[in-house]
Protein backbone atom coordinates (compact mmCIF):
# COMPACT_ATOMS: atom_id res chain seq x y z
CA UNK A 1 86.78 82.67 120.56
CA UNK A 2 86.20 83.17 116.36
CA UNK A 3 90.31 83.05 116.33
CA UNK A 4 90.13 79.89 118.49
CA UNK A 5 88.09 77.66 115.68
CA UNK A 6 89.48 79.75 112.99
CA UNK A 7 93.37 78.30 114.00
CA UNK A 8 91.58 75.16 114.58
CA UNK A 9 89.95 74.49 110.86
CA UNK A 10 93.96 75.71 109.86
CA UNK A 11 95.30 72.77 111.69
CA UNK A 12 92.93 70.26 109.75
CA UNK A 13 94.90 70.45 106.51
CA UNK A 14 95.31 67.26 104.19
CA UNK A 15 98.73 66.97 105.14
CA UNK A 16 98.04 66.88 109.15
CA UNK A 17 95.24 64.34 107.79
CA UNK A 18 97.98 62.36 106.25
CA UNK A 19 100.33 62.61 108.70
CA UNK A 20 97.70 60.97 111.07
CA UNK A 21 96.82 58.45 108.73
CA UNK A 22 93.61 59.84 107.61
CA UNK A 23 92.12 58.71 104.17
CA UNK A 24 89.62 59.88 102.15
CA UNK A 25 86.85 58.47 101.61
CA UNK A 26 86.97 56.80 97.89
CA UNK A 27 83.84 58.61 96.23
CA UNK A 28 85.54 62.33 97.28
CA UNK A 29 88.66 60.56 95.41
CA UNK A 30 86.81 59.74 92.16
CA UNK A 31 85.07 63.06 92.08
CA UNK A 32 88.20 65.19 92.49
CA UNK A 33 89.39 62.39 89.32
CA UNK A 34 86.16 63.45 86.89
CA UNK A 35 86.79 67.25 88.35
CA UNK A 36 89.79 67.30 86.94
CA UNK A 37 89.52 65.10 83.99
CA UNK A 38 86.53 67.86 82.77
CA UNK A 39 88.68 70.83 83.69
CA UNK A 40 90.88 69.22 81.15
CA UNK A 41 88.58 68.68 78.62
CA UNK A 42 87.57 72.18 78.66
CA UNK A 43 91.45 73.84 78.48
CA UNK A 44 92.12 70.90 75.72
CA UNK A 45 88.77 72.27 73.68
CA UNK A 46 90.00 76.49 74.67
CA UNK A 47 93.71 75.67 73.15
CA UNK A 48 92.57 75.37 69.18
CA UNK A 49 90.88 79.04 70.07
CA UNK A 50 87.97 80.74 71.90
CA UNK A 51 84.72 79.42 71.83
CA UNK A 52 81.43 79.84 73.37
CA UNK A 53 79.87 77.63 76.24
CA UNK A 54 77.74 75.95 73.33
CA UNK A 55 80.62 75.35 71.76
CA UNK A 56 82.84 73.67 74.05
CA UNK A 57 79.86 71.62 75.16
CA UNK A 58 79.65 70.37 71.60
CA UNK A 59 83.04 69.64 71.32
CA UNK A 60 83.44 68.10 75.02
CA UNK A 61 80.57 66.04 74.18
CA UNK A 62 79.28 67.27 78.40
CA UNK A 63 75.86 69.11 78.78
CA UNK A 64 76.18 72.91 78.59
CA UNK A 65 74.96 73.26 82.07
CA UNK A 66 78.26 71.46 83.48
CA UNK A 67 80.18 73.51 81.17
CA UNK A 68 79.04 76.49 82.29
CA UNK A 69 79.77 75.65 86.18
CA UNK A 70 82.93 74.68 85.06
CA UNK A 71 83.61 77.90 82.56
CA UNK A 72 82.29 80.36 85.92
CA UNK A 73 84.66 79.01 87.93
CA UNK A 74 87.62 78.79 85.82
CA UNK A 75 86.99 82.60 85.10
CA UNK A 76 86.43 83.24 88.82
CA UNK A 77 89.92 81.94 89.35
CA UNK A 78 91.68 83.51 86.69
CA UNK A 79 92.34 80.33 84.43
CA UNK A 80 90.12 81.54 81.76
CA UNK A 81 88.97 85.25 80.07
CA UNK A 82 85.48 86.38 78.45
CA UNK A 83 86.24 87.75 75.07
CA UNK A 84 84.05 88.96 72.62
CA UNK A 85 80.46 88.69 72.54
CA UNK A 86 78.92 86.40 69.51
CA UNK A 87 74.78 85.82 69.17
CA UNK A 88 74.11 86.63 72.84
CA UNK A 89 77.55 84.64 74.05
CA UNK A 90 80.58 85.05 75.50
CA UNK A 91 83.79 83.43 73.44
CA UNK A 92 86.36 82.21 76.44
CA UNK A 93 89.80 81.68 76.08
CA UNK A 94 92.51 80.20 78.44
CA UNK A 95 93.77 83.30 80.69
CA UNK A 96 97.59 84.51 79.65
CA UNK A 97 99.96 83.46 82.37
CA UNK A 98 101.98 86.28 83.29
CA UNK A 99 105.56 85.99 84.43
C-alpha cells in the first residue's frame, strides 16, 4: 500500500504536469523568481569573501532573518561552508565545487 502512493507522488513530476498541460499557478512562479533572485544576491555578496549573516544582510540590503533561512539552507545543501567564528558569528563562504 505505502509503495502504491509512494510510485504515485513519483509519477506527478513537473514534466508529466507539462506533458498534460498543467500550469502553475502564477504566484508559485513569482516566488520561485524572488527565490532565486535572493539566492543570487547572497552568492554575488559570498564571491568578494566570507562574511557573516549581518554582513551579507547589510550588503544585500534583505533583513537578517531572510538571510539566515536562506544561509541554513544553502549550507544544508552543500552550496555554502561555515568558516571561522567572529564576535559570536559564523563567516560563510560559497562551498568549493569538487570535480
Amino acid at each position: 500500500m505505502a509503495e502504491e502512493k509512494k510510485n504515485s507522488v513519483k509519477e506527478l513530476t513537473v514534466k508529466k504536469l507539462r506533458e498534460r498541460g498543467v500550469k502553475p499557478r502564477p504566484e508559485v512562479v513569482e516566488m520561485s523568481k524572488e527565490q532565486r533572485k535572493i539566492i543570487k544576491q547572497i552568492k554575488d555578496c559570498l564571491k568578494e569573501g566570507a562574511k557573516t549573516i549581518p554582513e551579507i544582510a547589510s550588503a544585500t540590503g534583505l533583513r537578517p532573518g531572510v538571510v539566515t533561512w536562506y544561509v541554513m539552507t544553502l549550507v544544508k545543501y552543500g552550496e555554502l561552508s561555515p568558516g571561522e567564528e567572529v564576535d559570536g558569528y559564523y563567516k560563510y563562504s560559497l562551498a568549493k565545487k569538487e570535480g
